[in-house]
Protein backbone atom coordinates (compact mmCIF):
# COMPACT_ATOMS: atom_id res chain seq x y z
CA UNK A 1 0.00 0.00 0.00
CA UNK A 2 1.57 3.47 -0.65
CA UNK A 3 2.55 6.07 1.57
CA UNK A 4 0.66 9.27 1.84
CA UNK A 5 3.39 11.07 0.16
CA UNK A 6 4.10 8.40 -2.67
CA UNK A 7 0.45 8.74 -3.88
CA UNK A 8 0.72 12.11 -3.92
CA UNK A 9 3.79 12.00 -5.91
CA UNK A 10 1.43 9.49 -8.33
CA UNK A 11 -0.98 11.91 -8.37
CA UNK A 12 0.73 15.01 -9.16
CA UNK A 13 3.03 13.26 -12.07
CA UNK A 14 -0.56 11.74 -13.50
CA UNK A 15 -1.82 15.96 -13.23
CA UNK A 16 1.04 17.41 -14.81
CA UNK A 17 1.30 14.74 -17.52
CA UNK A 18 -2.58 15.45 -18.50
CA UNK A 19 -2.46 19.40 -18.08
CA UNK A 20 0.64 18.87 -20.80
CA UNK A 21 -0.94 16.50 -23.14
CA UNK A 22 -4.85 16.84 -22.80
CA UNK A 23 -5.13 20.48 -21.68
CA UNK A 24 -2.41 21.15 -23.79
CA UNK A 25 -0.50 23.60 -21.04
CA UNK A 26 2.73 25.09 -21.74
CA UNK A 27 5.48 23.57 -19.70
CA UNK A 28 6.13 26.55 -17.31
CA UNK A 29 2.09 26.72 -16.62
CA UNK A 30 1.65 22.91 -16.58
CA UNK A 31 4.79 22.99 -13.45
CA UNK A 32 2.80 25.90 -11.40
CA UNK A 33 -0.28 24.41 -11.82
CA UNK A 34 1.67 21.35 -10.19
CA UNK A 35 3.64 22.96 -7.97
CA UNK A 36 0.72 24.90 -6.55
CA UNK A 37 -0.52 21.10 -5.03
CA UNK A 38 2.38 21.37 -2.58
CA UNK A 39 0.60 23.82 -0.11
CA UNK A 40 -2.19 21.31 -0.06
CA UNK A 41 -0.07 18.53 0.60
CA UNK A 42 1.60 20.32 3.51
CA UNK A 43 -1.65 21.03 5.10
CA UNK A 44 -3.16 17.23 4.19
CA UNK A 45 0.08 15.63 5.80
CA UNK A 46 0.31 16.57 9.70
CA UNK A 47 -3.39 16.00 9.80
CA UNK A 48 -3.21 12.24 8.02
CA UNK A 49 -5.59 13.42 5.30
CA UNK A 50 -6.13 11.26 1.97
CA UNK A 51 -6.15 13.51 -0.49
CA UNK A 52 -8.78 11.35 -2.31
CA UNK A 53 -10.87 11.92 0.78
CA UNK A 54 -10.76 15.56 1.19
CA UNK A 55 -14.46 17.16 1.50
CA UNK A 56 -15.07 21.33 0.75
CA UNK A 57 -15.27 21.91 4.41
CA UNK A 58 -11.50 20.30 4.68
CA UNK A 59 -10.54 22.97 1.71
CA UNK A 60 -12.28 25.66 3.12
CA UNK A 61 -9.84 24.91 6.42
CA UNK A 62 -6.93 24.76 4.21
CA UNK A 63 -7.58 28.08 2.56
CA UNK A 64 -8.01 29.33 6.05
CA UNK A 65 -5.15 27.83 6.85
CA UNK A 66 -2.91 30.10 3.91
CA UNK A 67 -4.47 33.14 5.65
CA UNK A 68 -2.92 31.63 8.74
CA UNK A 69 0.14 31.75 6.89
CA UNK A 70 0.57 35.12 4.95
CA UNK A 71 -0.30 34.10 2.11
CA UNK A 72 -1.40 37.37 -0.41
CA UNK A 73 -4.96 36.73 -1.61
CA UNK A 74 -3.41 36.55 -5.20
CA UNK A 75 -1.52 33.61 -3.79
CA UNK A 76 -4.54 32.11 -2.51
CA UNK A 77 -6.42 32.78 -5.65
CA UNK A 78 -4.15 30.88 -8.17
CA UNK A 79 -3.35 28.44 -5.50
CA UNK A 80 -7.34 27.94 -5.40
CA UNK A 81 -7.15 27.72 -9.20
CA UNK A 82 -4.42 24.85 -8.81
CA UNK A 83 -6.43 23.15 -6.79
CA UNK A 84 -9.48 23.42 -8.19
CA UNK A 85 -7.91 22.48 -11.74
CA UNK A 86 -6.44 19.22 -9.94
CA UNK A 87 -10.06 18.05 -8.56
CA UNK A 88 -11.77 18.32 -12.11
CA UNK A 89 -8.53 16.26 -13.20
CA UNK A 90 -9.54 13.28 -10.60
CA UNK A 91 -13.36 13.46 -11.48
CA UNK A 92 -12.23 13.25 -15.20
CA UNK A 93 -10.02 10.29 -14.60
CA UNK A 94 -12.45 8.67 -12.37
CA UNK A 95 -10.68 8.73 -9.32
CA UNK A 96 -13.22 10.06 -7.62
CA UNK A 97 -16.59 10.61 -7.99
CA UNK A 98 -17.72 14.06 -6.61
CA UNK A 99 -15.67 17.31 -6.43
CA UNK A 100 -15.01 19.02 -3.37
CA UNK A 101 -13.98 21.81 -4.81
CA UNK A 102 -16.97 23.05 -6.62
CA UNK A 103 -18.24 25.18 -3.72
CA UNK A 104 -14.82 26.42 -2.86
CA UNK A 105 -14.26 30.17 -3.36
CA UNK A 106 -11.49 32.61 -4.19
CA UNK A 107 -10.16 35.44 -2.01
CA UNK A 108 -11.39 39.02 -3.53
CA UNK A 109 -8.79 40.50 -5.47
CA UNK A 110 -8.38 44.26 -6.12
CA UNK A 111 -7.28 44.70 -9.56
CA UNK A 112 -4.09 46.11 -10.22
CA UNK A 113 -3.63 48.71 -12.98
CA UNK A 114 -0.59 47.45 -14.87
CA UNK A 115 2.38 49.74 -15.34
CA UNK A 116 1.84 51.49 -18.78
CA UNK A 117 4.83 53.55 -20.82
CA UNK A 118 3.49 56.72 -22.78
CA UNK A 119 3.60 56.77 -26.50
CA UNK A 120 6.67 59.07 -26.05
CA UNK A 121 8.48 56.88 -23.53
CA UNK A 122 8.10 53.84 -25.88
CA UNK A 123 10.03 56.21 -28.72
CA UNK A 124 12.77 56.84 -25.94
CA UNK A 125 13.03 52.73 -25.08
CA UNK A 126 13.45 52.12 -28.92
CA UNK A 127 15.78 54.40 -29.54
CA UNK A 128 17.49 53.27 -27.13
CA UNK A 129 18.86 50.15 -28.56
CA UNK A 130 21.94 50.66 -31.14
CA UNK A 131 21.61 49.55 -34.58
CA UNK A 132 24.84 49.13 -35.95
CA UNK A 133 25.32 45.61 -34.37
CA UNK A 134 23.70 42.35 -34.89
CA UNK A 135 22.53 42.39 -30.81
CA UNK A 136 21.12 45.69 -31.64
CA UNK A 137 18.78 45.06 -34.11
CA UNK A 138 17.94 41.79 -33.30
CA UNK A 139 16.57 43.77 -29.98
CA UNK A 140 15.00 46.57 -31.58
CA UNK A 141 12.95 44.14 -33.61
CA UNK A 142 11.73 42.28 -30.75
CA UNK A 143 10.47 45.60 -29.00
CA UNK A 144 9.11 46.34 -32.05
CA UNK A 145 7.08 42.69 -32.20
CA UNK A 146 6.59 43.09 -28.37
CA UNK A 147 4.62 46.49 -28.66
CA UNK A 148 3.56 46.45 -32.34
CA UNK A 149 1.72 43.00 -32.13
CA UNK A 150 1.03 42.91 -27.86
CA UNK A 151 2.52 39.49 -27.53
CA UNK A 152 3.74 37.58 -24.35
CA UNK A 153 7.51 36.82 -23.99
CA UNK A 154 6.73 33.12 -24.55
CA UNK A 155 4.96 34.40 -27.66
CA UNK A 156 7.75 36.19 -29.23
CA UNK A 157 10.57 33.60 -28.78
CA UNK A 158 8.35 30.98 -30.08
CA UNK A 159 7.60 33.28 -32.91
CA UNK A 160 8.33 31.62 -36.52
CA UNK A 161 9.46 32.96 -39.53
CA UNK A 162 6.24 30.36 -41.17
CA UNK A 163 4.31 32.52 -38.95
CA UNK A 164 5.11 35.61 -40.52
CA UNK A 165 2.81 36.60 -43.43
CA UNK A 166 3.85 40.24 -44.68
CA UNK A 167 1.95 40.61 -47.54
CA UNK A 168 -1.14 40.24 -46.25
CA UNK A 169 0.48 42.47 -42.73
CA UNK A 170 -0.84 39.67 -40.30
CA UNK A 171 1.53 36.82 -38.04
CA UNK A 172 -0.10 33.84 -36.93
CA UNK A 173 1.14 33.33 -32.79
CA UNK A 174 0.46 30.31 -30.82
CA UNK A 175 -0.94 31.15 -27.25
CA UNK A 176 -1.64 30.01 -24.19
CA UNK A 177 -3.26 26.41 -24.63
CA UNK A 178 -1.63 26.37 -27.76
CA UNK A 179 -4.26 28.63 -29.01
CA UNK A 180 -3.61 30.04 -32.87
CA UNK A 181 -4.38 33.69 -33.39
CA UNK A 182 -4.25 36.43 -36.48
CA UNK A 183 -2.88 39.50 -34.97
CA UNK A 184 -2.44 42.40 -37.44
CA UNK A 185 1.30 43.39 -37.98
CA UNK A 186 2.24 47.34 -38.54
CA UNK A 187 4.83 48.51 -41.23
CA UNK A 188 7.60 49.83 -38.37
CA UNK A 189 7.26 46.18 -36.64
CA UNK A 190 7.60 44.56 -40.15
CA UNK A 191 10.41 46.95 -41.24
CA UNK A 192 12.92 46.40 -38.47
CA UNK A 193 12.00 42.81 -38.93
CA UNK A 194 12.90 42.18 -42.55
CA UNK A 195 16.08 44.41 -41.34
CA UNK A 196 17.02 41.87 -39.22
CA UNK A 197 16.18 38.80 -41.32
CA UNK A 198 17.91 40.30 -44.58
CA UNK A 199 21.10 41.76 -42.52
CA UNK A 200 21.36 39.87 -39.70
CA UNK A 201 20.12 36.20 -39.82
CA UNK A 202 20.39 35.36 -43.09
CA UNK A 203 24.18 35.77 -42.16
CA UNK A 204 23.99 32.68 -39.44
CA UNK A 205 24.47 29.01 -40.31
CA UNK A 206 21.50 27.54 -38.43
CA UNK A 207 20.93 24.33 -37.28
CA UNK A 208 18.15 22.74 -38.98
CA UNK A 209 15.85 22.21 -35.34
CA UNK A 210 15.86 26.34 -35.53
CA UNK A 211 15.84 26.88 -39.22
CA UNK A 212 12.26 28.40 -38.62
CA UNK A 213 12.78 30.26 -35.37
CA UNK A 214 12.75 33.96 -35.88
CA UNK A 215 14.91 35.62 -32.75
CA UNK A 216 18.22 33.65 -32.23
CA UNK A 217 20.75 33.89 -29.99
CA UNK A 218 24.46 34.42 -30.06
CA UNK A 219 24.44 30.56 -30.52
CA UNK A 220 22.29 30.78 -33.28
CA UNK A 221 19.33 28.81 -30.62
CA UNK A 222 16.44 30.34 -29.57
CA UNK A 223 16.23 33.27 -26.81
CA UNK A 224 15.26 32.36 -23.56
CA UNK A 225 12.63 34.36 -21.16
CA UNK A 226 15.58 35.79 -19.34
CA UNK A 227 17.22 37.23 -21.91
CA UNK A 228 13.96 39.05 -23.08
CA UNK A 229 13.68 40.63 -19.95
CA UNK A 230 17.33 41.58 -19.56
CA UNK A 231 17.29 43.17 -22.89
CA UNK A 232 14.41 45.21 -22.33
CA UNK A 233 15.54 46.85 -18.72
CA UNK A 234 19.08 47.28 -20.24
CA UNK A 235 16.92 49.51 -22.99
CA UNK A 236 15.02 51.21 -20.17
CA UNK A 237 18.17 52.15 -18.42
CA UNK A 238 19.93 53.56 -21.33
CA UNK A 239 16.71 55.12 -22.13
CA UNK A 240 16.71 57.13 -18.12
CA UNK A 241 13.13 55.60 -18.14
CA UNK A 242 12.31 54.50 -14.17
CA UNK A 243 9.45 52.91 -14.34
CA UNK A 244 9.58 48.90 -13.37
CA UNK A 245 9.72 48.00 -17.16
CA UNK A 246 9.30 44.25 -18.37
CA UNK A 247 8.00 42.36 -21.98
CA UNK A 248 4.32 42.13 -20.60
CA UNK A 249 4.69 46.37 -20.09
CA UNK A 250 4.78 46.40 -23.95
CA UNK A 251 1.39 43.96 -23.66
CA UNK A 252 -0.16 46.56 -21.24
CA UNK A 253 1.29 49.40 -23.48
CA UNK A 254 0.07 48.51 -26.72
CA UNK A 255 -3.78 47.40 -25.43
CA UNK A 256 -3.99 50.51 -23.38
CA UNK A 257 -2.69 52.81 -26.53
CA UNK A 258 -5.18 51.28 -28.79
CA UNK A 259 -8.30 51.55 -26.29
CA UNK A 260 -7.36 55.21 -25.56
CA UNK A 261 -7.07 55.36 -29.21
CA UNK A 262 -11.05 54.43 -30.20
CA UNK A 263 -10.30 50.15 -30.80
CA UNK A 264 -13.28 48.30 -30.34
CA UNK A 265 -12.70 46.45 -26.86
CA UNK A 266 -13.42 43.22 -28.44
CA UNK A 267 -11.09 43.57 -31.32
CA UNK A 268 -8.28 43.84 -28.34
CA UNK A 269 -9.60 41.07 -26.67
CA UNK A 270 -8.89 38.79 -29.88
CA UNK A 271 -5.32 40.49 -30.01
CA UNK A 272 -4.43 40.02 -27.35
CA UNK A 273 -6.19 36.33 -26.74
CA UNK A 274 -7.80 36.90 -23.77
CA UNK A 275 -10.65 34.22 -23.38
CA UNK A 276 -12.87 36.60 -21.16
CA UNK A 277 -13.29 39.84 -22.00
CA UNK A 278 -13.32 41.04 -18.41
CA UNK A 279 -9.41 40.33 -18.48
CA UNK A 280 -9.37 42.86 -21.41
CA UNK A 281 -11.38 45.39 -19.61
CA UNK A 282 -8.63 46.18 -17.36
CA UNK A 283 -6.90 48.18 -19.82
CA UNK A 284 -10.22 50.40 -19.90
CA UNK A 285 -8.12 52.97 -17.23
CA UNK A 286 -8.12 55.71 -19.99
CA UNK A 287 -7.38 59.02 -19.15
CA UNK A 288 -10.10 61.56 -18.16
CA UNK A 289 -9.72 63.72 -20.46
CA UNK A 290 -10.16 60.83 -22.97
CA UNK A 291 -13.57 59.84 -21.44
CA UNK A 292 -14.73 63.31 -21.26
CA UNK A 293 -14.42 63.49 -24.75
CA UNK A 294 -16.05 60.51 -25.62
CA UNK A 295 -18.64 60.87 -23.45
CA UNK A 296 -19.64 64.45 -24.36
CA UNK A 297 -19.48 63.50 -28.03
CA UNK A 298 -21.54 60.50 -28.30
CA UNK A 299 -23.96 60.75 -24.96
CA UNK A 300 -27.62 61.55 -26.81
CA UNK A 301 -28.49 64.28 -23.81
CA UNK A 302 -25.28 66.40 -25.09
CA UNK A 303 -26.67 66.72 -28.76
CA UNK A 304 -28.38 70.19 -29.85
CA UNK A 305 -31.42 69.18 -30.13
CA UNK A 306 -32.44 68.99 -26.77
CA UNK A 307 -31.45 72.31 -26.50
């Protein structure tokens, strides 16, 4: 008979294996999903709990008990999203037969406006970068990408030249879930790229694993997270710019600029590939003179006739 901890070590392999190959997770998502079980073990264990066993009144007691520890209530939440993602895993596999975690709630969570550059500060973080080496334009492009097309790090590094389609000003990225999406491509993102293609890559002898991979490395193999990030505060501090600057503050940059500049909220929401369009509305935070604007302008009380 297995310990306690060896089926949960079962169990957890079994739930990462299916959020990789029937959810069709990315591997870093997959892992914190996973990982995210741990705080549930470490509750179950002390108290001899079967995990197979657990009722909602025993999760209710262990979210209590990640108050009890400090826990922030946006560790909580996704914690409570792990978990909750883990039970629907053992009804679907039939080891067990009703979920305890239907009932069981998130904390509240106050949204957080994301950090957001100015149209001007973007300018400044482009120019920025240097051009007349290979480093340098390979970067600039991928700011370019990152703000011109609102993608994720893991986005851009996975980007493929097959996903590319100039002509017709679109490229075709693979999301989270491995979710396909059309996002619209503008001629400064497209210019630096082709710069960097036609001077820079087509220069490399690649092996044939990243013949299609856009954004190489030194090594001619694909850039990691890391390096995304790195490049982009090395930018920021040439640039003077103070602001906590990362890839995803191009993301927040590029939906807020198009909002405040008239796009339809749903046409960001497919940019971006957002699934609920309550996750787009956070980029909404327009500026007031913005709403004024629109709202004298196209509120029916403020039109002449009622004059």
């Amino acid at each position: 008979m297995k310990s306690s901890l060896e089926q949960y070590s079962t169990l957890q392999e079994a739930f990462r294996n299916y959020l990789r190959l029937e959810k069709s997770l990315a591997m870093h998502s997959a892992e914190a999903y996973a990982h995210d079980l741990d705080k549930l073990m470490q509750y179950c264990e002390p108290l001899q709990l079967d995990l197979l066993s657990l009722n909602l009144q025993h999760l209710r007691s262990f979210t209590a008990w990640l108050t009890a520890l400090g826990c922030a209530a946006s560790t909580q939440a996704r914690i409570v999203s792990g978990v909750r993602a883990f039970f629907s895993f053992l009804i679907e596999q039939q080891y067990i037969t009703s979920n305890p975690a239907e009932g069981l709630e998130s904390p509240k969570l106050s949204r957080m406006l994301p950090d957001v550059l100015s149209a001007e500060e973007i300018q400044l973080l482009m120019q920025a970068i240097p051009l007349h080496t290979n480093e340098g334009l390979r970067n600039r492009s991928i700011l370019e990408t990152l703000y011109g097309c609102g993608l994720r790090v893991s986005e851009v590094i996975q980007l493929k030249l097959s996903q590319l389609f100039f002509n017709e000003a679109y490229i075709k990225s693979i999301g989270k879930g491995n979710k396909e999406r059309l996002i619209p491509i503008g001629d400064t993102a497209i210019r630096f790229i082709k710069r960097y293609i036609n001077e820079v890559r087509s220069t490399y002898t690649i092996l044939p694993a990243y013949a299609d991979t856009l954004f190489l490395n030194r090594n001619r193999k694909p850039l990691s997270r890391v390096m995304v990030f790195y490049i982009i505060k090395h930018a920021a501090r040439q640039a003077g710019l103070t602001k906590s600057i990362s890839p995803h503050t191009l993301r927040h940059s590029f939906a807020t600029h198009l909002i405040e500049g008239g796009a339809h909220l749903r046409a960001v929401q497919d940019m971006l590939g957002h699934e609920s369009i309550t996750t787009t509305e956070i980029y909404t935070h327009l500026d007031r003179q913005f709403v004024r604007e629109n709202i004298l302008s196209y509120h029916p009380r403020n039109k002449n006739k009622y004059l």
